[in-house]
PDB file of N, CA and C in Angstrom:
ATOM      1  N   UNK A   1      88.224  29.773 104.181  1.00  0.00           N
ATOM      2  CA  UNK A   1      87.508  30.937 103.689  1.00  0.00           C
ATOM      3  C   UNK A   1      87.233  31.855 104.883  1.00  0.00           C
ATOM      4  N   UNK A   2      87.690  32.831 104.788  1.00  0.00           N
ATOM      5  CA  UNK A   2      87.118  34.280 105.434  1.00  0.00           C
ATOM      6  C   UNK A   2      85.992  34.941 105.484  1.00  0.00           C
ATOM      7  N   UNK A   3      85.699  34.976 106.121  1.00  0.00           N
ATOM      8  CA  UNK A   3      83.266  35.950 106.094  1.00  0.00           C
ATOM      9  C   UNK A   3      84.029  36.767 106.983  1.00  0.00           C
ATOM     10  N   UNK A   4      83.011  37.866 106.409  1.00  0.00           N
ATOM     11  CA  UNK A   4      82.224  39.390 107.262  1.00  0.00           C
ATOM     12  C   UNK A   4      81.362  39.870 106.675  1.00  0.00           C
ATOM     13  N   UNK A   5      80.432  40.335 107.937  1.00  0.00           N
ATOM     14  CA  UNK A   5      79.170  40.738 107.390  1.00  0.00           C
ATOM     15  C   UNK A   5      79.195  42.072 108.313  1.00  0.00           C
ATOM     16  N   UNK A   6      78.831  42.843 107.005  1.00  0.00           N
ATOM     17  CA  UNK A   6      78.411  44.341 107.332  1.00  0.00           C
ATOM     18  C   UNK A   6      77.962  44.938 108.130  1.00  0.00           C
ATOM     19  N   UNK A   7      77.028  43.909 108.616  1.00  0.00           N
ATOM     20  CA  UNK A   7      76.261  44.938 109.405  1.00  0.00           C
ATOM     21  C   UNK A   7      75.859  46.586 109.469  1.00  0.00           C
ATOM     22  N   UNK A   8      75.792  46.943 108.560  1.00  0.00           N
ATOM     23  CA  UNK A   8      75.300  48.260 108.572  1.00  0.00           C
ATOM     24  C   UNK A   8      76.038  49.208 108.000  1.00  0.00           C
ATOM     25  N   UNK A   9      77.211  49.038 108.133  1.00  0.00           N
ATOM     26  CA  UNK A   9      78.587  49.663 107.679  1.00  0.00           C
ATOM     27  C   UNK A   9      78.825  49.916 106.329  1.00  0.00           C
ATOM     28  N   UNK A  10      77.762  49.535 105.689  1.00  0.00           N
ATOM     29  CA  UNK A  10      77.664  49.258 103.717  1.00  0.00           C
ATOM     30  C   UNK A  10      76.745  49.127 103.661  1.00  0.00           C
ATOM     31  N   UNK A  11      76.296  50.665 102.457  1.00  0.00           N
ATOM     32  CA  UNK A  11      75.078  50.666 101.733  1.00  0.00           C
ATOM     33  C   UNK A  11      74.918  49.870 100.503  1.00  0.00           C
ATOM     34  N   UNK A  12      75.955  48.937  99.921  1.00  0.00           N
ATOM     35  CA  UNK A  12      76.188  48.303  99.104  1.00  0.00           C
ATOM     36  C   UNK A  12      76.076  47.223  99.317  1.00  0.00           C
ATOM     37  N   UNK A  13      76.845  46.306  99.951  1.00  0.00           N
ATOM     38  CA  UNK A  13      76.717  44.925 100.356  1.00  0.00           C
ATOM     39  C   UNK A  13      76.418  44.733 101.987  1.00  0.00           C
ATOM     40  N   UNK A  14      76.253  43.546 102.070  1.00  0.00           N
ATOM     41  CA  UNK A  14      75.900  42.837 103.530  1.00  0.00           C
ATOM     42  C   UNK A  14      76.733  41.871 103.622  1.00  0.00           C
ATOM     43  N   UNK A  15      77.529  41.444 102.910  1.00  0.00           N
ATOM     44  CA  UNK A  15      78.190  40.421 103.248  1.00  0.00           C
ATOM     45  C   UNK A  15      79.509  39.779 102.436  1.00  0.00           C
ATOM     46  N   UNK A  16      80.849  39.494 102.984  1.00  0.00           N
ATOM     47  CA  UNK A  16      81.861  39.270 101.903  1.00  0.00           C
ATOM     48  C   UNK A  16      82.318  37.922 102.666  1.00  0.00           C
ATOM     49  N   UNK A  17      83.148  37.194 101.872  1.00  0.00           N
ATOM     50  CA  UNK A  17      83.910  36.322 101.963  1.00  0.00           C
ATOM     51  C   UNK A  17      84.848  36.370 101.001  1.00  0.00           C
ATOM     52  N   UNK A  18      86.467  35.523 101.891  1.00  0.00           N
ATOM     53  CA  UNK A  18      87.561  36.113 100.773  1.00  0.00           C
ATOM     54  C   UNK A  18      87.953  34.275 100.879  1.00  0.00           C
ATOM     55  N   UNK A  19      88.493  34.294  99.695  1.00  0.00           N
ATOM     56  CA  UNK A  19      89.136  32.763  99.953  1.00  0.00           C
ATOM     57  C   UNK A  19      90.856  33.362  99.877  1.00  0.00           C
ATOM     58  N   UNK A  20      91.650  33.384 100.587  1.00  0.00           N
ATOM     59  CA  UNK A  20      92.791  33.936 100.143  1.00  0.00           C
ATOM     60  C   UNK A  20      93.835  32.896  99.284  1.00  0.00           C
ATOM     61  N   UNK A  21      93.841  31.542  98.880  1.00  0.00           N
ATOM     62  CA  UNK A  21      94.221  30.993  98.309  1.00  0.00           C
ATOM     63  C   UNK A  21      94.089  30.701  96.589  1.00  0.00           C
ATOM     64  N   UNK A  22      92.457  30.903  96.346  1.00  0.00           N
ATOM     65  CA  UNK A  22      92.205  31.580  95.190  1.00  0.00           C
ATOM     66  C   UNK A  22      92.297  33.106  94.555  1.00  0.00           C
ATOM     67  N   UNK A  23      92.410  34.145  95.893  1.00  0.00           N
ATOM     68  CA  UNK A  23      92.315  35.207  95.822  1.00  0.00           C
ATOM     69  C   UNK A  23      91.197  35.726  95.032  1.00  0.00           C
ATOM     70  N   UNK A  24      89.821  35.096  95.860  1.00  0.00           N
ATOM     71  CA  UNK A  24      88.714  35.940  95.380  1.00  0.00           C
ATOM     72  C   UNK A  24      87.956  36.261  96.323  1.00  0.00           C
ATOM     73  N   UNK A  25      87.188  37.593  95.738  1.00  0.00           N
ATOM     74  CA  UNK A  25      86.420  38.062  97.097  1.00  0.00           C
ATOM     75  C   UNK A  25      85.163  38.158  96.541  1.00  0.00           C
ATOM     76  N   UNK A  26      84.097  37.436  97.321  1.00  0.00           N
ATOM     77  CA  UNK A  26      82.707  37.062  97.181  1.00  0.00           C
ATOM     78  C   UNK A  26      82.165  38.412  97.997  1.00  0.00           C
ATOM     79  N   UNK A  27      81.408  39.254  97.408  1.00  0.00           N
ATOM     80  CA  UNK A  27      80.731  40.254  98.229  1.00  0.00           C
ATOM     81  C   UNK A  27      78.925  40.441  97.694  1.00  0.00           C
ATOM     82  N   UNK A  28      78.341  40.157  98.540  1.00  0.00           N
ATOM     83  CA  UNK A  28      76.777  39.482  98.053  1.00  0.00           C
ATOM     84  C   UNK A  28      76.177  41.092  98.609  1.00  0.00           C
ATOM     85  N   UNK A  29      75.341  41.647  97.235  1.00  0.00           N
ATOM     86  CA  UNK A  29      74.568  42.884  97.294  1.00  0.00           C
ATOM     87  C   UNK A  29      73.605  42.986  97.821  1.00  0.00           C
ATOM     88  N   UNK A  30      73.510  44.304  98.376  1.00  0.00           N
ATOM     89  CA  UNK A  30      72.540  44.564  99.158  1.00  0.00           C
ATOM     90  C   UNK A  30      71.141  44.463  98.592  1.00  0.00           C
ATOM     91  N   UNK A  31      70.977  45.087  97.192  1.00  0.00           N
ATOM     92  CA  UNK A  31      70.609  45.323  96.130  1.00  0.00           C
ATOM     93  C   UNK A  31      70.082  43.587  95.020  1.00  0.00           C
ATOM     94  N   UNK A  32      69.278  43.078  95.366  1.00  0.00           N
ATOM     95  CA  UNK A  32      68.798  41.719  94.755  1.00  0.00           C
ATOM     96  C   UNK A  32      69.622  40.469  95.798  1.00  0.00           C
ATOM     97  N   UNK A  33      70.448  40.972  96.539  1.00  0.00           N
ATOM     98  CA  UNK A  33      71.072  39.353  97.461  1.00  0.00           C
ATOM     99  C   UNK A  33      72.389  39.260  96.304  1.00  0.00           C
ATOM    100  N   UNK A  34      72.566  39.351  95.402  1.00  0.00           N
ATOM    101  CA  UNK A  34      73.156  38.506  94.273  1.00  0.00           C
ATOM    102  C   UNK A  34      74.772  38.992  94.940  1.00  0.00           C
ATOM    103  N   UNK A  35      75.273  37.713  94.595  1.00  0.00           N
ATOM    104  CA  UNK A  35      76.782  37.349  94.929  1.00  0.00           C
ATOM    105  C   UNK A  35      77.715  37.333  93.713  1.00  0.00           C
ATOM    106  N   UNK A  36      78.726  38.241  93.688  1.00  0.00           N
ATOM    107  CA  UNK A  36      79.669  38.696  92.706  1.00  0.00           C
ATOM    108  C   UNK A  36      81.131  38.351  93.230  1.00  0.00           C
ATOM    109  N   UNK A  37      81.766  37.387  92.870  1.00  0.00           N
ATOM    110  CA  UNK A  37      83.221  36.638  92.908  1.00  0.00           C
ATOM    111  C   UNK A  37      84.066  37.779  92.123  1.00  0.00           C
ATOM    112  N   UNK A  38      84.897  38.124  92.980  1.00  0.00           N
ATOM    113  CA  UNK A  38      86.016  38.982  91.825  1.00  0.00           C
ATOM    114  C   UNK A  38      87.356  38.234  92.099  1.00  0.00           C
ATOM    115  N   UNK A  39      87.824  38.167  90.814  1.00  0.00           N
ATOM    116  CA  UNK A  39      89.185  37.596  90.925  1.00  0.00           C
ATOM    117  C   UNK A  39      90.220  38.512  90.788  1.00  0.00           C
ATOM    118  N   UNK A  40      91.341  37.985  91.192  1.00  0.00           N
ATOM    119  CA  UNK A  40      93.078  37.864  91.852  1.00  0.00           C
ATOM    120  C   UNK A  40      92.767  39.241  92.606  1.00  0.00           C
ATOM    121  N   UNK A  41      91.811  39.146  93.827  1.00  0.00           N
ATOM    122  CA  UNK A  41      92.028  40.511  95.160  1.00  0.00           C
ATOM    123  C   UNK A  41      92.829  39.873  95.597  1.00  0.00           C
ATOM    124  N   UNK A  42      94.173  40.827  96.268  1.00  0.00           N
ATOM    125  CA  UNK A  42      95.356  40.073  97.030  1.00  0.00           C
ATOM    126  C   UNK A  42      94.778  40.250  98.257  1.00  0.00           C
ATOM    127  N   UNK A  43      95.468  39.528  99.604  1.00  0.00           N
ATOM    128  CA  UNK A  43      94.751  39.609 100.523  1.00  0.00           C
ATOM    129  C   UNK A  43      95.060  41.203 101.936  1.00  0.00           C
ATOM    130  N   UNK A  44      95.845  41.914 101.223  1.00  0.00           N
ATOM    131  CA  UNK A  44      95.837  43.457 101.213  1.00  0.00           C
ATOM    132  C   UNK A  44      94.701  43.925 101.010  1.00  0.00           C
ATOM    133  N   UNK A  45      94.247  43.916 100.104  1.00  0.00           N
ATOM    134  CA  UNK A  45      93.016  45.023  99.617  1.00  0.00           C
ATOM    135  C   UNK A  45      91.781  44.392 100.793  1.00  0.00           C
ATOM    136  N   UNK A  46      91.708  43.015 100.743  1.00  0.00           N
ATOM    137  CA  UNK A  46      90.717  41.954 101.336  1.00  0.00           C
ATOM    138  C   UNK A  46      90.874  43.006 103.300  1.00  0.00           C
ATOM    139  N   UNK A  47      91.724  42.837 103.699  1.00  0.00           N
ATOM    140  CA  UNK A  47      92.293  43.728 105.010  1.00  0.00           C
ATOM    141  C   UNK A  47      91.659  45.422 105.156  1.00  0.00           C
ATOM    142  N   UNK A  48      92.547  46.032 103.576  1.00  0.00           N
ATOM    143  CA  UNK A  48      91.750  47.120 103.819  1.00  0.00           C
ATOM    144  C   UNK A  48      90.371  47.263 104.423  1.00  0.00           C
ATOM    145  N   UNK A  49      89.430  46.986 102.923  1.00  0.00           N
ATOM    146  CA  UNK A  49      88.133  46.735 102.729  1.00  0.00           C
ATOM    147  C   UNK A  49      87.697  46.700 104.451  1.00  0.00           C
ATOM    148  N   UNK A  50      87.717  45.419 104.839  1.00  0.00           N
ATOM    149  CA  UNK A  50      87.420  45.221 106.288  1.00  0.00           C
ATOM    150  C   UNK A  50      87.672  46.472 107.309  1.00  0.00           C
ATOM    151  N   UNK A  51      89.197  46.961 107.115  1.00  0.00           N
ATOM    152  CA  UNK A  51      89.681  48.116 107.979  1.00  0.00           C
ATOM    153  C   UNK A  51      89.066  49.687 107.555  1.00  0.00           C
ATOM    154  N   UNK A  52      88.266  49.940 106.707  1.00  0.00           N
ATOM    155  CA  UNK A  52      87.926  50.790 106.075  1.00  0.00           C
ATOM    156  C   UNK A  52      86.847  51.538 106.895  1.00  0.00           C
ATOM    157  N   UNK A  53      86.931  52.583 107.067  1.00  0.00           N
ATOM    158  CA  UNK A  53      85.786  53.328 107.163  1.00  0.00           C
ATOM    159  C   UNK A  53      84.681  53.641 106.174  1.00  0.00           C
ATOM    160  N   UNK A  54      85.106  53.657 105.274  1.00  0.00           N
ATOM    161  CA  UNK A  54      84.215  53.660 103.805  1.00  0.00           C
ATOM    162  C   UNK A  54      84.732  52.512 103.165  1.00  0.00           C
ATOM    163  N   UNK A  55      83.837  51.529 103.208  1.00  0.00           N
ATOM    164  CA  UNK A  55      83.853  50.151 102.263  1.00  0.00           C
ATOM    165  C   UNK A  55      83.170  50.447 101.082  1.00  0.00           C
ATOM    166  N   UNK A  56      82.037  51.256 100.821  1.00  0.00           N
ATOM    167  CA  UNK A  56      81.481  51.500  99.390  1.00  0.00           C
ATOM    168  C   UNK A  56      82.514  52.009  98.734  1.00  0.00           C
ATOM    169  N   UNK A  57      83.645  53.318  99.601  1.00  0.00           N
ATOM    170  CA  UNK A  57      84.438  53.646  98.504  1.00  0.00           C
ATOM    171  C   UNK A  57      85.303  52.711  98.099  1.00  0.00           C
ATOM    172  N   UNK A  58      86.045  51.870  98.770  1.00  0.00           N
ATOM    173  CA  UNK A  58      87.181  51.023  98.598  1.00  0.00           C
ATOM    174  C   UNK A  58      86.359  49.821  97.580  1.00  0.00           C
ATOM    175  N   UNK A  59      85.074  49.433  97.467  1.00  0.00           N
ATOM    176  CA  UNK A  59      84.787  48.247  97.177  1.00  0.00           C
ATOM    177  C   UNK A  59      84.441  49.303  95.382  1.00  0.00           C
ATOM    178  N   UNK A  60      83.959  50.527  95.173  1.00  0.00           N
ATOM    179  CA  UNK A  60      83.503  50.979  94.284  1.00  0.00           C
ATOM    180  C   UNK A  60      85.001  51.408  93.265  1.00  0.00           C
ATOM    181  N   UNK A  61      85.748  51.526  94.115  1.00  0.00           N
ATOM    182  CA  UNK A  61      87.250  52.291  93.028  1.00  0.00           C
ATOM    183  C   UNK A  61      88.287  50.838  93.561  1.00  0.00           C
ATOM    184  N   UNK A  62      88.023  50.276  94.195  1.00  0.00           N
ATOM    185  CA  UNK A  62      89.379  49.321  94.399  1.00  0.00           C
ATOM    186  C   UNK A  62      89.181  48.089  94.194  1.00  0.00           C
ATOM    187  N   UNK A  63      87.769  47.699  94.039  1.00  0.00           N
ATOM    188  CA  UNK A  63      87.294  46.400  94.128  1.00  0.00           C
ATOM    189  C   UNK A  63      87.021  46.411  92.558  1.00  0.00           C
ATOM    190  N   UNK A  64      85.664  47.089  92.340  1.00  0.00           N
ATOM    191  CA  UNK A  64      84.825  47.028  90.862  1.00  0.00           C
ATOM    192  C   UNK A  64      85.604  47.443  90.067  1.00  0.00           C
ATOM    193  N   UNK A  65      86.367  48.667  89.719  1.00  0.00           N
ATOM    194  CA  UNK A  65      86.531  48.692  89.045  1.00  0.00           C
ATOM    195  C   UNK A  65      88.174  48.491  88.348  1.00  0.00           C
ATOM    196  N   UNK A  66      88.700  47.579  89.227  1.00  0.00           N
ATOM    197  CA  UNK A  66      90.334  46.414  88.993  1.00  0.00           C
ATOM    198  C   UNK A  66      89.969  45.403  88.781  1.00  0.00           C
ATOM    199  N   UNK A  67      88.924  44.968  88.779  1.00  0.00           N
ATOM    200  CA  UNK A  67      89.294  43.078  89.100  1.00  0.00           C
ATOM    201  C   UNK A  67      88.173  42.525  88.071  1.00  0.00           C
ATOM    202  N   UNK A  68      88.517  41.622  87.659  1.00  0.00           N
ATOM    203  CA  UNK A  68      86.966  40.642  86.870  1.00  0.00           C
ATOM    204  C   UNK A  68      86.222  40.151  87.704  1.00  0.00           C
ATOM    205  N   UNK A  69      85.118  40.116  87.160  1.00  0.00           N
ATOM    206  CA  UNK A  69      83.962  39.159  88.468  1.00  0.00           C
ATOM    207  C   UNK A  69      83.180  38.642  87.455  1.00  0.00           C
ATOM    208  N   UNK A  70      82.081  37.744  88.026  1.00  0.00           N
ATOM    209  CA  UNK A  70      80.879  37.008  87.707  1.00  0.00           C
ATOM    210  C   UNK A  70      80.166  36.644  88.570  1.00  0.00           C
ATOM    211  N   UNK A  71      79.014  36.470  88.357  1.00  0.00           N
ATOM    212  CA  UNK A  71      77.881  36.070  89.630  1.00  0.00           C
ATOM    213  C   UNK A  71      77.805  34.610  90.078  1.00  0.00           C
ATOM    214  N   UNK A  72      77.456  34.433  91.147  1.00  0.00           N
ATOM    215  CA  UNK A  72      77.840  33.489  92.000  1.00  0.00           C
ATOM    216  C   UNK A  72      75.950  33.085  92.296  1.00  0.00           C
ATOM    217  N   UNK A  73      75.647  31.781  91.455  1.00  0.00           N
ATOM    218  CA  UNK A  73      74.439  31.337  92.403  1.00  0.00           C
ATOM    219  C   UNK A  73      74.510  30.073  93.264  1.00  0.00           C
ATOM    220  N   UNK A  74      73.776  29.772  94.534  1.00  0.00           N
ATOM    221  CA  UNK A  74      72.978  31.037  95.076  1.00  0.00           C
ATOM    222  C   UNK A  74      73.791  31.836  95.641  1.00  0.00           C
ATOM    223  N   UNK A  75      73.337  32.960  95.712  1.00  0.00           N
ATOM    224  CA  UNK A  75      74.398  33.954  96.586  1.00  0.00           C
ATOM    225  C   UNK A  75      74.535  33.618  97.761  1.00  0.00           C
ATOM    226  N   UNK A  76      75.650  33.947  98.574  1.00  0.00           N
ATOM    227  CA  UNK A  76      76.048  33.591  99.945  1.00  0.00           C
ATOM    228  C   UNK A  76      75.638  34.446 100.879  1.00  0.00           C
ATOM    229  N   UNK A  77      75.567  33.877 101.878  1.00  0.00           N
ATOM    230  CA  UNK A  77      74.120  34.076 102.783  1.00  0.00           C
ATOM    231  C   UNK A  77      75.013  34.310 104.259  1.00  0.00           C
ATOM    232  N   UNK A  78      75.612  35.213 105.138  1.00  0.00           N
ATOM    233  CA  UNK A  78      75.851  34.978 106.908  1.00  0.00           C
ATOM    234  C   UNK A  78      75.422  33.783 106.884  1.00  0.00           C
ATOM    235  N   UNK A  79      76.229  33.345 108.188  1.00  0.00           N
ATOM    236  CA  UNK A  79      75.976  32.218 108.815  1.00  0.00           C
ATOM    237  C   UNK A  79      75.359  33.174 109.768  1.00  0.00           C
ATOM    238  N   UNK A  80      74.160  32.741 110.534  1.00  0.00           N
ATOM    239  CA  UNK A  80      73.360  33.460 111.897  1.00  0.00           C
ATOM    240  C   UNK A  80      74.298  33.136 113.071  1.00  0.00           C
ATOM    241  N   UNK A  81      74.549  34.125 113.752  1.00  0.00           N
ATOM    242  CA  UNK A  81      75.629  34.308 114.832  1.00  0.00           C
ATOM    243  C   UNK A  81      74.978  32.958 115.965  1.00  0.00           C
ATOM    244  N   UNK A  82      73.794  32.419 115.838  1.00  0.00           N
ATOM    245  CA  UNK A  82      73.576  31.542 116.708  1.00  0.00           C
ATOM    246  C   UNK A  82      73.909  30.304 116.622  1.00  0.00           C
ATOM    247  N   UNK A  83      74.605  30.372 115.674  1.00  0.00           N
ATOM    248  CA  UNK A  83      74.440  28.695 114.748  1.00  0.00           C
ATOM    249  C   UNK A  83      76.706  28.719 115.165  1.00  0.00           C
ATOM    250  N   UNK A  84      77.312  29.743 115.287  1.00  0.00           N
ATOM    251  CA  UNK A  84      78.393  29.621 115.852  1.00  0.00           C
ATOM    252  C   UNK A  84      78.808  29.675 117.137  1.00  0.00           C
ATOM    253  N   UNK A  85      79.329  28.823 117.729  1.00  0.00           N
ATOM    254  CA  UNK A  85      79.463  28.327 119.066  1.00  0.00           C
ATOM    255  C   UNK A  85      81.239  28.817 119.608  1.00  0.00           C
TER     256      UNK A  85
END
Protein backbone atom coordinates (compact mmCIF):
# COMPACT_ATOMS: atom_id res chain seq x y z
CA UNK A 1 0.00 0.00 0.00
CA UNK A 2 0.98 3.54 -0.95
CA UNK A 3 0.30 6.77 1.73
CA UNK A 4 0.54 10.51 1.21
CA UNK A 5 -0.38 12.98 3.26
CA UNK A 6 -1.26 16.41 2.22
CA UNK A 7 0.04 18.38 4.14
CA UNK A 8 -1.58 21.44 3.29
CA UNK A 9 -1.79 21.04 -0.36
CA UNK A 10 -5.73 19.99 0.00
CA UNK A 11 -8.54 21.75 1.27
CA UNK A 12 -10.33 18.52 0.99
CA UNK A 13 -8.43 15.71 2.31
CA UNK A 14 -5.27 15.11 4.50
CA UNK A 15 -4.52 11.98 3.60
CA UNK A 16 -4.62 9.09 0.73
CA UNK A 17 -3.52 5.70 0.34
CA UNK A 18 -3.64 3.67 -2.93
CA UNK A 19 -3.42 -0.12 -2.86
CA UNK A 20 -2.47 -0.57 -6.56
CA UNK A 21 -3.33 -4.22 -6.72
CA UNK A 22 -6.92 -3.72 -5.74
CA UNK A 23 -6.92 -0.45 -7.43
CA UNK A 24 -8.42 1.57 -4.71
CA UNK A 25 -7.76 4.83 -3.44
CA UNK A 26 -8.50 5.53 0.27
CA UNK A 27 -8.58 9.41 0.67
CA UNK A 28 -9.66 10.34 4.44
CA UNK A 29 -11.55 14.00 4.65
CA UNK A 30 -10.61 16.81 5.92
CA UNK A 31 -14.13 17.45 6.76
CA UNK A 32 -15.30 14.70 9.80
CA UNK A 33 -11.72 12.44 9.36
CA UNK A 34 -14.04 9.97 7.44
CA UNK A 35 -12.26 7.63 4.93
CA UNK A 36 -13.83 6.99 1.44
CA UNK A 37 -12.34 3.78 -0.66
CA UNK A 38 -13.03 4.36 -4.35
CA UNK A 39 -12.80 1.59 -6.61
CA UNK A 40 -10.93 0.45 -9.97
CA UNK A 41 -8.53 4.09 -9.77
CA UNK A 42 -5.79 2.84 -12.16
CA UNK A 43 -2.56 3.64 -10.86
CA UNK A 44 -2.28 6.71 -13.49
CA UNK A 45 -4.81 8.81 -12.02
CA UNK A 46 -3.26 7.58 -8.32
CA UNK A 47 0.34 9.46 -9.93
CA UNK A 48 -1.52 12.30 -11.23
CA UNK A 49 -3.45 13.18 -8.08
CA UNK A 50 0.00 13.13 -6.19
CA UNK A 51 1.71 15.16 -9.24
CA UNK A 52 -1.02 17.69 -9.27
CA UNK A 53 -1.00 21.08 -8.42
CA UNK A 54 -4.66 21.11 -7.74
CA UNK A 55 -5.61 17.79 -6.03
CA UNK A 56 -9.20 19.17 -5.06
CA UNK A 57 -9.62 19.56 -8.78
CA UNK A 58 -8.35 16.16 -9.92
CA UNK A 59 -9.86 14.37 -6.76
CA UNK A 60 -13.42 16.48 -7.39
CA UNK A 61 -13.84 15.71 -11.46
CA UNK A 62 -11.46 12.63 -11.70
CA UNK A 63 -11.77 10.89 -8.57
CA UNK A 64 -15.64 11.57 -7.23
CA UNK A 65 -17.19 11.80 -9.79
CA UNK A 66 -15.84 8.23 -12.04
CA UNK A 67 -15.44 5.80 -9.55
CA UNK A 68 -17.76 4.05 -6.75
CA UNK A 69 -16.79 4.45 -3.19
CA UNK A 70 -17.96 3.66 0.38
CA UNK A 71 -16.78 4.62 3.73
CA UNK A 72 -14.10 3.04 5.35
CA UNK A 73 -14.25 2.70 9.38
CA UNK A 74 -12.05 3.78 11.21
CA UNK A 75 -10.74 6.13 8.86
CA UNK A 76 -7.05 6.05 8.13
CA UNK A 77 -4.96 8.05 10.03
CA UNK A 78 -0.74 9.24 8.76
CA UNK A 79 1.58 7.31 10.24
CA UNK A 80 3.59 10.32 12.43
CA UNK A 81 6.84 10.91 10.53
CA UNK A 82 8.54 9.88 13.91
CA UNK A 83 7.40 6.52 14.17
CA UNK A 84 9.34 5.98 10.48
CA UNK A 85 12.90 5.29 10.67
Amino acid sequence: MQHHNFKGSSELVTFAAYDPNQQQLFLTYTAGGVTIAYQNVAPVLYEELLRSAYPDVCIRFKVQARHAFRRIEPAYEPIPSTLIK
